[in-house]
PDB file of N, CA and C in Angstrom:
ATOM      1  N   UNK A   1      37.935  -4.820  58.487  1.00  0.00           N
ATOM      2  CA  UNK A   1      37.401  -3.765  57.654  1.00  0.00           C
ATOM      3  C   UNK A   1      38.443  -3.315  56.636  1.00  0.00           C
ATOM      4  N   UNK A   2      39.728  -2.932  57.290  1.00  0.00           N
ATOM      5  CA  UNK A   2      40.404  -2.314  56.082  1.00  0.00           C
ATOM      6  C   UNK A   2      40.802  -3.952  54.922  1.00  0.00           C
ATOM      7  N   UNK A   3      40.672  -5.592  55.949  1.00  0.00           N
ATOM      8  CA  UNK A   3      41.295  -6.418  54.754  1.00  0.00           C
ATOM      9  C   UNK A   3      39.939  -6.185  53.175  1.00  0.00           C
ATOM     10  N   UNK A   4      38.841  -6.025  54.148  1.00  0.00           N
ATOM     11  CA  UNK A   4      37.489  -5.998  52.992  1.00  0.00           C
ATOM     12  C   UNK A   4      37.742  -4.802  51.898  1.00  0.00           C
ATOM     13  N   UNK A   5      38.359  -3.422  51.970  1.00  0.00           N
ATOM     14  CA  UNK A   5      38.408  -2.384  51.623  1.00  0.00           C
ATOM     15  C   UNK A   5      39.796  -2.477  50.309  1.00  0.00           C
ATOM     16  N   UNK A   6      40.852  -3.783  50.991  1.00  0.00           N
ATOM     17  CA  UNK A   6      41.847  -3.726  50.169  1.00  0.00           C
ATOM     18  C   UNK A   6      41.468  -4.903  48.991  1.00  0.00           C
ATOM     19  N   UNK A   7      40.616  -6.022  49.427  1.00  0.00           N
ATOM     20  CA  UNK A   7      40.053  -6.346  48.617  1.00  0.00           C
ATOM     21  C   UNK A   7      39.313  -6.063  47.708  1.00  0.00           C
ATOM     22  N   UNK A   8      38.031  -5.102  47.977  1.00  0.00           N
ATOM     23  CA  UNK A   8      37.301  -4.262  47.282  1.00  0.00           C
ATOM     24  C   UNK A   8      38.022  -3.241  46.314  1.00  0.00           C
ATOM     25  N   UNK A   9      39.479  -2.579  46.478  1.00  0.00           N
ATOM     26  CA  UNK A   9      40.318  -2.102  45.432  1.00  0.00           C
ATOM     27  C   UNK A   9      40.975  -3.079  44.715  1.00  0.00           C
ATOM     28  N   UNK A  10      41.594  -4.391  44.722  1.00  0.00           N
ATOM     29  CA  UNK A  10      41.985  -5.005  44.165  1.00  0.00           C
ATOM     30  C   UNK A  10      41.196  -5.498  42.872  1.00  0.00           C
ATOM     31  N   UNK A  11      39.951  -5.981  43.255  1.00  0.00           N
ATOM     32  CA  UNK A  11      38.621  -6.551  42.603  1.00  0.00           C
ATOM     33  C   UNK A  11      38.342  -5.335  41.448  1.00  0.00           C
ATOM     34  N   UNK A  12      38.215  -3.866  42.813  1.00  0.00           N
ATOM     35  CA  UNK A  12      37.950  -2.779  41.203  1.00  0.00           C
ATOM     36  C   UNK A  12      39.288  -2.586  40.367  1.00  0.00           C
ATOM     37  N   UNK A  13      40.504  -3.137  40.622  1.00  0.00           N
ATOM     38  CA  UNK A  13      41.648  -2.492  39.666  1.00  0.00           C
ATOM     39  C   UNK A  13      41.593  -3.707  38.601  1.00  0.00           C
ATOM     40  N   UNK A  14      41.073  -5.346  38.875  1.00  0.00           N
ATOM     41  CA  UNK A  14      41.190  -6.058  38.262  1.00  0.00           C
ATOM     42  C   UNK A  14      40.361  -6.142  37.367  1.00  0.00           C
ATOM     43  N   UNK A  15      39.323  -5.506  37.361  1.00  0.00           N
ATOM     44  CA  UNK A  15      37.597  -5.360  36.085  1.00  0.00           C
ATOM     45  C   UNK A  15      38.427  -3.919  35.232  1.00  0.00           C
ATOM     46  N   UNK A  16      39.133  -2.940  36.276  1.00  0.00           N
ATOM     47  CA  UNK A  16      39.366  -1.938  35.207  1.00  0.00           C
ATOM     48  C   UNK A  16      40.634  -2.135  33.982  1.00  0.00           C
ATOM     49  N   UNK A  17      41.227  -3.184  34.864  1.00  0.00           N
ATOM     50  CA  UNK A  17      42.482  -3.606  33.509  1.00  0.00           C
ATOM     51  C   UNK A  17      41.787  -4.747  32.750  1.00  0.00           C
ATOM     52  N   UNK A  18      40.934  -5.831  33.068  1.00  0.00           N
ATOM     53  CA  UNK A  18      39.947  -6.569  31.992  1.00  0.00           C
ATOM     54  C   UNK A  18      39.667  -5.793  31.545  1.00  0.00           C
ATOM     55  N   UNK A  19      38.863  -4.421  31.579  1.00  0.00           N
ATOM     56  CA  UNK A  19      37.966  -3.759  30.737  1.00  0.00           C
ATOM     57  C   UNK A  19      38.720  -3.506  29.738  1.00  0.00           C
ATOM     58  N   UNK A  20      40.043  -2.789  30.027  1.00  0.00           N
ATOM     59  CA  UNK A  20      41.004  -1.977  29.594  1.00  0.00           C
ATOM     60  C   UNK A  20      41.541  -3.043  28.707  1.00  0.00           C
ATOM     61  N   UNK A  21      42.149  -3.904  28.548  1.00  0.00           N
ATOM     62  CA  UNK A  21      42.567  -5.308  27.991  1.00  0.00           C
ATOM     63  C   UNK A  21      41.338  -5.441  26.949  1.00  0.00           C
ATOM     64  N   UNK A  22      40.535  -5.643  27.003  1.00  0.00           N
ATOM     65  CA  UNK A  22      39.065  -6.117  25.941  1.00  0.00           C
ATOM     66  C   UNK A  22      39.167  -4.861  25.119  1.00  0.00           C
ATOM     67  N   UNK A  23      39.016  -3.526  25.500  1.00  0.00           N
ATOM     68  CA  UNK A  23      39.233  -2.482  24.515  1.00  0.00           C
ATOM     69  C   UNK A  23      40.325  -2.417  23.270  1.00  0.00           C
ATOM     70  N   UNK A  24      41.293  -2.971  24.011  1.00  0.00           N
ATOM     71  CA  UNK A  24      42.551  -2.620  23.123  1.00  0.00           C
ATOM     72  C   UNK A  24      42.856  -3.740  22.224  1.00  0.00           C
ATOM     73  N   UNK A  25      42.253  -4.813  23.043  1.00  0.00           N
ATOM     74  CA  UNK A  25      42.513  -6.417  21.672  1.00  0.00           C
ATOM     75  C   UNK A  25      41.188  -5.886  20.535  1.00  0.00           C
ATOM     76  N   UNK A  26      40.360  -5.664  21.141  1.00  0.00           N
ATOM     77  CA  UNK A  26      39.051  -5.630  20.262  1.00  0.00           C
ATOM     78  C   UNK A  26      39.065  -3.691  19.694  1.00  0.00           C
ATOM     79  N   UNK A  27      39.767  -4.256  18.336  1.00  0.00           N
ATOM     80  CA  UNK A  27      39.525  -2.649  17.874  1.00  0.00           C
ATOM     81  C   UNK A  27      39.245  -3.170  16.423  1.00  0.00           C
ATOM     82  N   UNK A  28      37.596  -3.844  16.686  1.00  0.00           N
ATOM     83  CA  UNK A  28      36.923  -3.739  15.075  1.00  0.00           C
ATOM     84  C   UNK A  28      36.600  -2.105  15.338  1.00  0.00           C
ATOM     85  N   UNK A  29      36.779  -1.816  13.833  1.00  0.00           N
ATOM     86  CA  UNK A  29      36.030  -0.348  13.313  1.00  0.00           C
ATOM     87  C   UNK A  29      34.255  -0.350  13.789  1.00  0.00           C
ATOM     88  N   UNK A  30      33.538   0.682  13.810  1.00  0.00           N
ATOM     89  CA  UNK A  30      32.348   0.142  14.206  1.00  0.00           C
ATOM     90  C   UNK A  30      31.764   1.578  12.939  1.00  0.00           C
ATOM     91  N   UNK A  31      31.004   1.916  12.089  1.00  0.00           N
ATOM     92  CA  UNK A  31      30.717   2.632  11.392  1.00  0.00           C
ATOM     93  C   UNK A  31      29.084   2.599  11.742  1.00  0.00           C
ATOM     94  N   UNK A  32      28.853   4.220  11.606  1.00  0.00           N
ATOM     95  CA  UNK A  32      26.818   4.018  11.954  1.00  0.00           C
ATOM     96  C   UNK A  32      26.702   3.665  10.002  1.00  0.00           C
ATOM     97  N   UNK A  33      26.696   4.694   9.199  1.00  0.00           N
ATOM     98  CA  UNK A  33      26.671   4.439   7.995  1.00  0.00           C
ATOM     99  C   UNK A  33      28.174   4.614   6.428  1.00  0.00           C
ATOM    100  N   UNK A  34      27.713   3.687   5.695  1.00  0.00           N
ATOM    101  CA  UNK A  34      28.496   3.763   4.824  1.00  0.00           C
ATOM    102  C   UNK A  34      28.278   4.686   3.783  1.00  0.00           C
ATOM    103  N   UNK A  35      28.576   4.722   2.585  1.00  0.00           N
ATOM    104  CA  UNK A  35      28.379   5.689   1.691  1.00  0.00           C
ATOM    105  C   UNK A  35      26.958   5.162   1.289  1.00  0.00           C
ATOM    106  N   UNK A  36      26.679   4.115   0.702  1.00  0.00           N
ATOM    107  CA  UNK A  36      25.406   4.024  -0.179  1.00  0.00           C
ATOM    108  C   UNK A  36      24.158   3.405   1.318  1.00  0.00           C
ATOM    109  N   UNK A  37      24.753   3.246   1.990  1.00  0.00           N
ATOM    110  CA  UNK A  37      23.583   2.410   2.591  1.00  0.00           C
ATOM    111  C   UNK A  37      22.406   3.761   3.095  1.00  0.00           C
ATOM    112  N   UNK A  38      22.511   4.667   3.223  1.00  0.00           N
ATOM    113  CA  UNK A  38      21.231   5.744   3.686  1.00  0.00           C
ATOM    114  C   UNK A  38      20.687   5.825   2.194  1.00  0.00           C
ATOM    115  N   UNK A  39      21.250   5.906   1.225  1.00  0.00           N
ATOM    116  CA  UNK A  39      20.558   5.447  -0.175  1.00  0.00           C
ATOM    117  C   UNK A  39      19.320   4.542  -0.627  1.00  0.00           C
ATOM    118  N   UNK A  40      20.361   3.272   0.214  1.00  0.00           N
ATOM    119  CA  UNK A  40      19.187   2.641   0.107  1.00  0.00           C
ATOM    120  C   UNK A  40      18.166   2.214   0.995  1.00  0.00           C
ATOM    121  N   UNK A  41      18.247   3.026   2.312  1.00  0.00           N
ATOM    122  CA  UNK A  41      17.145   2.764   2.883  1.00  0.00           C
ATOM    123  C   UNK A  41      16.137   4.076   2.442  1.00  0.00           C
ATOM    124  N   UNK A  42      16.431   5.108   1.983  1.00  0.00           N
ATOM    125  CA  UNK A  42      15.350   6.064   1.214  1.00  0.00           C
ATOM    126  C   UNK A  42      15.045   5.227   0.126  1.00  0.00           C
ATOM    127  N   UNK A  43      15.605   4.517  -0.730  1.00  0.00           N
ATOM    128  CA  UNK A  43      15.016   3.969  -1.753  1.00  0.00           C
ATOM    129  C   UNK A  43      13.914   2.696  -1.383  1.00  0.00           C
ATOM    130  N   UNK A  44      14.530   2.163  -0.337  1.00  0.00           N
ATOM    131  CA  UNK A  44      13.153   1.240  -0.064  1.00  0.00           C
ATOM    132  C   UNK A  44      11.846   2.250   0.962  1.00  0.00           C
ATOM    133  N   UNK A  45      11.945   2.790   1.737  1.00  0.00           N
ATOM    134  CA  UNK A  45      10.836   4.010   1.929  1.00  0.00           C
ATOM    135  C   UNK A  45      10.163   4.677   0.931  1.00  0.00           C
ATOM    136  N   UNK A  46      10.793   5.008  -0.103  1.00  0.00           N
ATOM    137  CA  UNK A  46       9.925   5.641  -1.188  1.00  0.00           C
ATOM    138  C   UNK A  46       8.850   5.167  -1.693  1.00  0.00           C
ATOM    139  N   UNK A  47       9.093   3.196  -2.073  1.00  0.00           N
ATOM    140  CA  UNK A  47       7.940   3.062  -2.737  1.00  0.00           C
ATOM    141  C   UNK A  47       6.706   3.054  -1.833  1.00  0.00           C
ATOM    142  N   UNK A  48       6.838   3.039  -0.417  1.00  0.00           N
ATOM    143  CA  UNK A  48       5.772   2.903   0.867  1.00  0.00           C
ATOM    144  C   UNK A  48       4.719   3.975   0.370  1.00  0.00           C
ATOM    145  N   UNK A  49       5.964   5.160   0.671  1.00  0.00           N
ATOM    146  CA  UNK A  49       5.326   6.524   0.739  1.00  0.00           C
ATOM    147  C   UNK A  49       4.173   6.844  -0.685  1.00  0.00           C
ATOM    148  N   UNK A  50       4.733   6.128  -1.822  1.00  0.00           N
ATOM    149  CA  UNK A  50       4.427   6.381  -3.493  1.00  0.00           C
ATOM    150  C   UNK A  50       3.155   5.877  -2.589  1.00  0.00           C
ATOM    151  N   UNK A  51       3.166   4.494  -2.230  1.00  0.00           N
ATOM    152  CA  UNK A  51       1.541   3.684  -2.100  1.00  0.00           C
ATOM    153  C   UNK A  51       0.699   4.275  -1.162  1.00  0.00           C
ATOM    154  N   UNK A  52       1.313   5.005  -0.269  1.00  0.00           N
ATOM    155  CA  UNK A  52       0.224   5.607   0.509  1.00  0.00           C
ATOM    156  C   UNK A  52      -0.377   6.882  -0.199  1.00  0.00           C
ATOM    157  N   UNK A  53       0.556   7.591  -0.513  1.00  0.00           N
ATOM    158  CA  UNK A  53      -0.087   8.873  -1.493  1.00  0.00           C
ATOM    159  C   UNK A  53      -0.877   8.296  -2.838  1.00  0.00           C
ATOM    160  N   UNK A  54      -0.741   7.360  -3.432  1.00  0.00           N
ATOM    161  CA  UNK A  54      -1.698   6.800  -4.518  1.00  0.00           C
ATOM    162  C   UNK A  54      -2.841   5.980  -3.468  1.00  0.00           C
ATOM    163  N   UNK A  55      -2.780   5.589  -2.575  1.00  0.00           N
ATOM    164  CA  UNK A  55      -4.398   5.354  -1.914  1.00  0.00           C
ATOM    165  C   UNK A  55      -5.145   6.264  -1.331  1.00  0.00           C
ATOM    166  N   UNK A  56      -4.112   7.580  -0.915  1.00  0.00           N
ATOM    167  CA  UNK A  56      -4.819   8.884  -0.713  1.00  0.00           C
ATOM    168  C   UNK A  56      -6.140   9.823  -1.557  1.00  0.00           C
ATOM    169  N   UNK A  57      -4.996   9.701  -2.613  1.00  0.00           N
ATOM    170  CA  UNK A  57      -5.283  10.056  -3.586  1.00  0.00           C
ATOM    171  C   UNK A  57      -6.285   9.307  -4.433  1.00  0.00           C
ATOM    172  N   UNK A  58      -6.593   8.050  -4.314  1.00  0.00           N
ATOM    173  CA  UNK A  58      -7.777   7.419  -5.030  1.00  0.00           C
ATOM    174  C   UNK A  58      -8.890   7.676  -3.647  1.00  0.00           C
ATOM    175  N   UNK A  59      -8.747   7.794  -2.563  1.00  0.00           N
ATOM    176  CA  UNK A  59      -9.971   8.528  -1.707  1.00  0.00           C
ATOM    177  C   UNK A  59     -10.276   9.798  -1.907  1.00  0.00           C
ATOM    178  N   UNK A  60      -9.556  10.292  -2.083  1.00  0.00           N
ATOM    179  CA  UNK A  60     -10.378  11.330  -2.722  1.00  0.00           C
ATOM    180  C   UNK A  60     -11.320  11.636  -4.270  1.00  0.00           C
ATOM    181  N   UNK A  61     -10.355  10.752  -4.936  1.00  0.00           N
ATOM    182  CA  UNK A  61     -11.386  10.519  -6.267  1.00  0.00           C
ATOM    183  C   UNK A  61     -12.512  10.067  -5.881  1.00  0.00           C
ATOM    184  N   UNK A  62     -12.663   8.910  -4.980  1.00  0.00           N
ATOM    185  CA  UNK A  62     -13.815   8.367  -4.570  1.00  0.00           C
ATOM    186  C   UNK A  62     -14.749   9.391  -4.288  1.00  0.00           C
ATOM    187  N   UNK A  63     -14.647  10.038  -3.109  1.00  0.00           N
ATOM    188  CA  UNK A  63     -15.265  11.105  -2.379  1.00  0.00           C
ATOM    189  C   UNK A  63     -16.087  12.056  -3.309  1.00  0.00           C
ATOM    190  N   UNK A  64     -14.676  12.803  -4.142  1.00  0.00           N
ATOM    191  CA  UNK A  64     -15.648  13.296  -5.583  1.00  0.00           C
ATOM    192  C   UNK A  64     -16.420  12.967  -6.245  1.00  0.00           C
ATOM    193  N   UNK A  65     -16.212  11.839  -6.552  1.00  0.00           N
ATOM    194  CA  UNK A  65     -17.374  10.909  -7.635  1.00  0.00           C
ATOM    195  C   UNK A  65     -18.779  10.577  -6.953  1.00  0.00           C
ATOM    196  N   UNK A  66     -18.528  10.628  -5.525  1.00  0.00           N
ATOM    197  CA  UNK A  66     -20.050  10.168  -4.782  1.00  0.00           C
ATOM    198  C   UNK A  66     -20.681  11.150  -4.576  1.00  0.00           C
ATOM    199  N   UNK A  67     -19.682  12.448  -4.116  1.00  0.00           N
ATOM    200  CA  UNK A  67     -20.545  14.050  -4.154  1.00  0.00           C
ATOM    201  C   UNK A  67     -20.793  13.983  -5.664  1.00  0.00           C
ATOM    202  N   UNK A  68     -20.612  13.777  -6.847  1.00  0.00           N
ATOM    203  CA  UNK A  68     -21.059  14.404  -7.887  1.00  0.00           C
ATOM    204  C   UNK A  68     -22.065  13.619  -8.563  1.00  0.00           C
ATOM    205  N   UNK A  69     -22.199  11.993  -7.624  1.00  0.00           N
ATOM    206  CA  UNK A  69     -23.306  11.025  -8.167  1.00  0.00           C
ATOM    207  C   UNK A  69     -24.465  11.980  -7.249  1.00  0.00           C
ATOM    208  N   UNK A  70     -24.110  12.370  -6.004  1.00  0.00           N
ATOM    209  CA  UNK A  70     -25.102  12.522  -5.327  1.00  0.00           C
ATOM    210  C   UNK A  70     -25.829  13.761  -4.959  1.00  0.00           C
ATOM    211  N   UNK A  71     -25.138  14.348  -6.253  1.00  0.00           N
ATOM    212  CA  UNK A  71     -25.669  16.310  -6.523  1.00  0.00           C
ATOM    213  C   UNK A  71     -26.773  15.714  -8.015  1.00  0.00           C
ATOM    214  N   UNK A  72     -26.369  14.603  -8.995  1.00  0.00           N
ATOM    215  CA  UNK A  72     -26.773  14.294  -9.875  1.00  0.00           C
ATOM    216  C   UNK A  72     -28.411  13.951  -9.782  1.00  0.00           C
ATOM    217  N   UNK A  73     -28.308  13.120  -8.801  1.00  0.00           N
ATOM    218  CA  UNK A  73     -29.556  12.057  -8.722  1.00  0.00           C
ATOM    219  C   UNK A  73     -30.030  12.552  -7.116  1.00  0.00           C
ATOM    220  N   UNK A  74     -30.811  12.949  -7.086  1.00  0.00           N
ATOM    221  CA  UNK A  74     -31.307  13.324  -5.606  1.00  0.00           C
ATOM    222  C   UNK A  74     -31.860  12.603  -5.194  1.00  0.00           C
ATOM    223  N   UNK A  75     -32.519  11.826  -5.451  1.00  0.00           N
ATOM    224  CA  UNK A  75     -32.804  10.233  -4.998  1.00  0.00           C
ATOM    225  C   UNK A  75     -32.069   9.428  -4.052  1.00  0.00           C
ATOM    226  N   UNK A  76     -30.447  10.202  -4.099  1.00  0.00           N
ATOM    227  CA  UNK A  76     -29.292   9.424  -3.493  1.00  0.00           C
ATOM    228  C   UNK A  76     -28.520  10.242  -2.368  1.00  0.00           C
ATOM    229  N   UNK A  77     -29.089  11.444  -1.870  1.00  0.00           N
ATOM    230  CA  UNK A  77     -28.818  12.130  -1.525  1.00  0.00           C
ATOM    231  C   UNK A  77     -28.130  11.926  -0.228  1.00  0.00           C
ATOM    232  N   UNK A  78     -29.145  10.837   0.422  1.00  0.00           N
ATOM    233  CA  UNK A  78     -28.844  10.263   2.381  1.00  0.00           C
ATOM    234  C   UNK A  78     -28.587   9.160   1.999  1.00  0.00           C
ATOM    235  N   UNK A  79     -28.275   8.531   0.570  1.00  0.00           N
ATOM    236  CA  UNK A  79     -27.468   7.342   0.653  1.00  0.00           C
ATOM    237  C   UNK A  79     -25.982   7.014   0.971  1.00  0.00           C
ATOM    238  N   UNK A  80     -26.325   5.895   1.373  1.00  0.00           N
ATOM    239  CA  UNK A  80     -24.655   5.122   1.915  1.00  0.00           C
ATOM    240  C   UNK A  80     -24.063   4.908   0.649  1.00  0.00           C
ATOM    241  N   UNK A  81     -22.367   4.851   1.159  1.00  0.00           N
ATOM    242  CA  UNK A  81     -21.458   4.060   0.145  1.00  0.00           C
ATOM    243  C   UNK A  81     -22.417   3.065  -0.549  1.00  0.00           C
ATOM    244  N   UNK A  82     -22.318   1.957   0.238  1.00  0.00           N
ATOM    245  CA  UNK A  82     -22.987   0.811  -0.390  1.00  0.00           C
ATOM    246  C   UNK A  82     -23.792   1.088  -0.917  1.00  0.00           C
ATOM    247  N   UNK A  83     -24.778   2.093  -0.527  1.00  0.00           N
ATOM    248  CA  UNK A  83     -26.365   1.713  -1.521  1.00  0.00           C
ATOM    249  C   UNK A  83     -25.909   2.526  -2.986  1.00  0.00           C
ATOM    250  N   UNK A  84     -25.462   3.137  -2.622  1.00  0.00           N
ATOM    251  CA  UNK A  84     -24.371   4.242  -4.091  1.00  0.00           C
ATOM    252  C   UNK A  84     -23.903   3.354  -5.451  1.00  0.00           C
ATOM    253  N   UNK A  85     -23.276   2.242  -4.527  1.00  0.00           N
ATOM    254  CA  UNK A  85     -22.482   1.549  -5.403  1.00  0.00           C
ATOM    255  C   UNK A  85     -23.320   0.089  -6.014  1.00  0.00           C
ATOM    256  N   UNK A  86     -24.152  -0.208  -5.346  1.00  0.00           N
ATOM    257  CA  UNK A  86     -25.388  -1.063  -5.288  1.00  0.00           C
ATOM    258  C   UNK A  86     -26.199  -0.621  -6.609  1.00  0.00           C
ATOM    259  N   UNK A  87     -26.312   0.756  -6.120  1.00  0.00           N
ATOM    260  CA  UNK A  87     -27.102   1.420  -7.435  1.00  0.00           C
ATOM    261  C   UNK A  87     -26.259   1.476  -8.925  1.00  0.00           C
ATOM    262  N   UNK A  88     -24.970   1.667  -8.406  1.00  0.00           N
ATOM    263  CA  UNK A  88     -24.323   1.630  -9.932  1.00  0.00           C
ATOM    264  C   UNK A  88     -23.871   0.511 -10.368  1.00  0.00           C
ATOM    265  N   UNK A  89     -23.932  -0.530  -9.694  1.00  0.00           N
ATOM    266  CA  UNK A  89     -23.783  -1.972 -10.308  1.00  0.00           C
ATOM    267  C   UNK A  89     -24.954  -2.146 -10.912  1.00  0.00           C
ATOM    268  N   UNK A  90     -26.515  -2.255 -10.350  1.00  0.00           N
ATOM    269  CA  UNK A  90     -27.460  -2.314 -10.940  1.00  0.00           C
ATOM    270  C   UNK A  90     -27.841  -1.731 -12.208  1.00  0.00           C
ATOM    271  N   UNK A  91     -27.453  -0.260 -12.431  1.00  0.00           N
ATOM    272  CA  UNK A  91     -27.453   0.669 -13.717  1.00  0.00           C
ATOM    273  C   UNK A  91     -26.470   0.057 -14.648  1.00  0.00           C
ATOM    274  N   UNK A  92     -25.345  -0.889 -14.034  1.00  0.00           N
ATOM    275  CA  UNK A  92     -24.254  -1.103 -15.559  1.00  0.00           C
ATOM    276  C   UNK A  92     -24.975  -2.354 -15.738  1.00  0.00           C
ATOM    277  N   UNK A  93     -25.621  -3.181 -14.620  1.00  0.00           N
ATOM    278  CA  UNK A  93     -26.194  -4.301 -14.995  1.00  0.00           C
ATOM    279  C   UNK A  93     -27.154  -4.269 -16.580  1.00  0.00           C
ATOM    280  N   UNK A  94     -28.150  -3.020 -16.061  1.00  0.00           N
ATOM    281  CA  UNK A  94     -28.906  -2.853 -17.095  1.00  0.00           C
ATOM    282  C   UNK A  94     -28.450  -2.411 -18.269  1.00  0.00           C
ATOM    283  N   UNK A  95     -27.917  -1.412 -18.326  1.00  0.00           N
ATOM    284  CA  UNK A  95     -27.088  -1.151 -19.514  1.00  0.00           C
ATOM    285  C   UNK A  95     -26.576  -2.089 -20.453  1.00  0.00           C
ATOM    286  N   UNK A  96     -25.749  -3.168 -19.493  1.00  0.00           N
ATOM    287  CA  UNK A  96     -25.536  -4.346 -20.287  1.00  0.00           C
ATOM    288  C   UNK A  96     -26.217  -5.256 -20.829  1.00  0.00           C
ATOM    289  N   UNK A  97     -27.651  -5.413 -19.860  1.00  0.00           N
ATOM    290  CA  UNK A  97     -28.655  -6.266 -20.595  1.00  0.00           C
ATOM    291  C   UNK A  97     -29.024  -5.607 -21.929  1.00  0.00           C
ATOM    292  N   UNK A  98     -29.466  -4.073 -21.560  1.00  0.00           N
ATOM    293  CA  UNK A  98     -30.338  -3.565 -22.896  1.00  0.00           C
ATOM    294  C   UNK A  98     -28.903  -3.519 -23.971  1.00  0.00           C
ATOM    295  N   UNK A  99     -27.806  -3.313 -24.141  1.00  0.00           N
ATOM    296  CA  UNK A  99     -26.708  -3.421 -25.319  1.00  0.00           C
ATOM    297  C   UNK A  99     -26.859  -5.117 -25.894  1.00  0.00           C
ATOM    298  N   UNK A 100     -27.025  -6.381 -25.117  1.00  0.00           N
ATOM    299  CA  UNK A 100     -26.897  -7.501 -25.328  1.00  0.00           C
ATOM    300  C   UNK A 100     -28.113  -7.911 -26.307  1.00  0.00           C
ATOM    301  N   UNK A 101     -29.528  -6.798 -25.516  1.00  0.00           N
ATOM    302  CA  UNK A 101     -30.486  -7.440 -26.506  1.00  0.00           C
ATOM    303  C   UNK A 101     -30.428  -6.543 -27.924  1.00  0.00           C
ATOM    304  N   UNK A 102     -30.279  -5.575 -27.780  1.00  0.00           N
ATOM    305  CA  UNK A 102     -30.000  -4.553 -28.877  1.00  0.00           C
ATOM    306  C   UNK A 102     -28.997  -5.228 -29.981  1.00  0.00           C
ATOM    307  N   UNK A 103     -28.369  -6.186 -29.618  1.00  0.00           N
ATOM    308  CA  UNK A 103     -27.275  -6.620 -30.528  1.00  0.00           C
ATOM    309  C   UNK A 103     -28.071  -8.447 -30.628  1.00  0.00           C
ATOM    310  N   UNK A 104     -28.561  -8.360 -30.574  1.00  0.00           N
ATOM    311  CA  UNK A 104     -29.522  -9.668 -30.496  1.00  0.00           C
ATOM    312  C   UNK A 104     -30.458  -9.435 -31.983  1.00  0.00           C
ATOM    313  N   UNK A 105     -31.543  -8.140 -31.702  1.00  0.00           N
ATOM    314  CA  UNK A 105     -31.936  -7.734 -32.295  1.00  0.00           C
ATOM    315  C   UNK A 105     -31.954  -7.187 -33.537  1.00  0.00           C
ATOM    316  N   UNK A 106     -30.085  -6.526 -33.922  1.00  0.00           N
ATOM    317  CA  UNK A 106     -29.737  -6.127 -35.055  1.00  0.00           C
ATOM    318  C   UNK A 106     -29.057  -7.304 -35.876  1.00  0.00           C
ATOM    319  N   UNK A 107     -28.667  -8.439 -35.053  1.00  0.00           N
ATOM    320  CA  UNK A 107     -28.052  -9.634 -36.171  1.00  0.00           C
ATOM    321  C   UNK A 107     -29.529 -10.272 -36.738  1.00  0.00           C
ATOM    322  N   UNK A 108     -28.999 -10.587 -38.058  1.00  0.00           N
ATOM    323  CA  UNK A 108     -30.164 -11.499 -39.043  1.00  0.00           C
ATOM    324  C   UNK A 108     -29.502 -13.101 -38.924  1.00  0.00           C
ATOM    325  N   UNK A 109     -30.610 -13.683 -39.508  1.00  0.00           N
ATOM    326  CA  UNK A 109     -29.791 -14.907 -39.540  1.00  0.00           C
ATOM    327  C   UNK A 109     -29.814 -15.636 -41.104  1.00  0.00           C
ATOM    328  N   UNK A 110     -28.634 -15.647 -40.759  1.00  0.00           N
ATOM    329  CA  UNK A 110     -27.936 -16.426 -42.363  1.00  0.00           C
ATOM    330  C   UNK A 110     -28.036 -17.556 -42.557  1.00  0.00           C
ATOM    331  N   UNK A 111     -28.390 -17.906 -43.613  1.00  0.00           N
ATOM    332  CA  UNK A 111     -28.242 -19.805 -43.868  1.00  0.00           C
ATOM    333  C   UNK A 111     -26.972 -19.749 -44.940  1.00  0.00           C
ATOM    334  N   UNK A 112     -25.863 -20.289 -43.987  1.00  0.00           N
ATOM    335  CA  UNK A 112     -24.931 -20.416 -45.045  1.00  0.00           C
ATOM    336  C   UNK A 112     -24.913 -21.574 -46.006  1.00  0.00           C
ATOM    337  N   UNK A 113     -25.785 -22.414 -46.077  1.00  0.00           N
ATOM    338  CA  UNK A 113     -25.940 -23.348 -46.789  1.00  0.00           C
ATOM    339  C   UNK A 113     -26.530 -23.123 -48.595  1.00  0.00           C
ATOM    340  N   UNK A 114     -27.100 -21.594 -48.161  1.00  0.00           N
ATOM    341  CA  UNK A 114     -28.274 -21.352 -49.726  1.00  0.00           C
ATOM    342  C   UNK A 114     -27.252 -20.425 -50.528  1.00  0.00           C
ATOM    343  N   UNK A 115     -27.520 -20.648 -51.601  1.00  0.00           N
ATOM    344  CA  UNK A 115     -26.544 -19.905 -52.871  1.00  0.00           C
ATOM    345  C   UNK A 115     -27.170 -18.767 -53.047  1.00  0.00           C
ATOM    346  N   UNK A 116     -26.095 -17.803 -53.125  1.00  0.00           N
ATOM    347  CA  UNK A 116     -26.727 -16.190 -53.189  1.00  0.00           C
ATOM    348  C   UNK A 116     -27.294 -16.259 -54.788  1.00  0.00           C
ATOM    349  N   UNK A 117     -28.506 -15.284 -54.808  1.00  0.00           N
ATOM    350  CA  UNK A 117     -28.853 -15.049 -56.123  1.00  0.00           C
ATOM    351  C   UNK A 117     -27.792 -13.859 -56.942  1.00  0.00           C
ATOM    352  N   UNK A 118     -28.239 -14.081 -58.197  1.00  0.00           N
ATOM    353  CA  UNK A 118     -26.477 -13.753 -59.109  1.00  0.00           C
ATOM    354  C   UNK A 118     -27.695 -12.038 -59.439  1.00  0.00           C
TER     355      UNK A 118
END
């Protein structure tokens, strides 16, 4: 018992002078931060934050624009996103047809071949 006990101190005095030995050869500096580096990790966070507050912020434009389509037209009142937007693709659809024929309608047609009268 006591040879196990003098062993068991030997073993712990020999890990505490390794330990002790590794400390004192090994003295890199160890720094948490330098001068610019918290700089630039706010500078790469910022643009995150910019993109989440600009997609915030375009939901709510959204939101507005569908309450104010859907105070407009009561027709649309218990409509969905989709049918909302369904409807306003269809309305620019038309719009665009009736401008296309409207401009159909106001060109003449020229024969550039005939000599203007003097």
């Amino acid at each position: 018992m006591i040879k196990l006990k003098n062993q068991l101190n030997i073993i712990y005095l020999c890990l505490i002078t390794f330990i002790g030995l590794l400390f004192m050869n090994n003295n890199n500096q160890v720094m948490a931060m330098e001068n610019n580096k918290n700089k630039q990790i706010l500078q790469k966070e910022q643009p995150i934050d910019k993109e989440v507050n600009d997609f915030f912020r375009l939901l709510k434009k959204q939101k507005e624009i569908i309450k104010n389509i859907k105070q407009k037209h009561p027709h649309l009142q218990n409509a969905s996103i989709k049918e909302i937007e369904q409807w306003i693709c269809s309305d620019i659809d038309q719009k665009v047809e009736s401008q296309s024929s409207n401009k159909k309608q106001k060109t003449k047609n020229f024969d550039l071949n005939v000599i203007p009268d003097k």
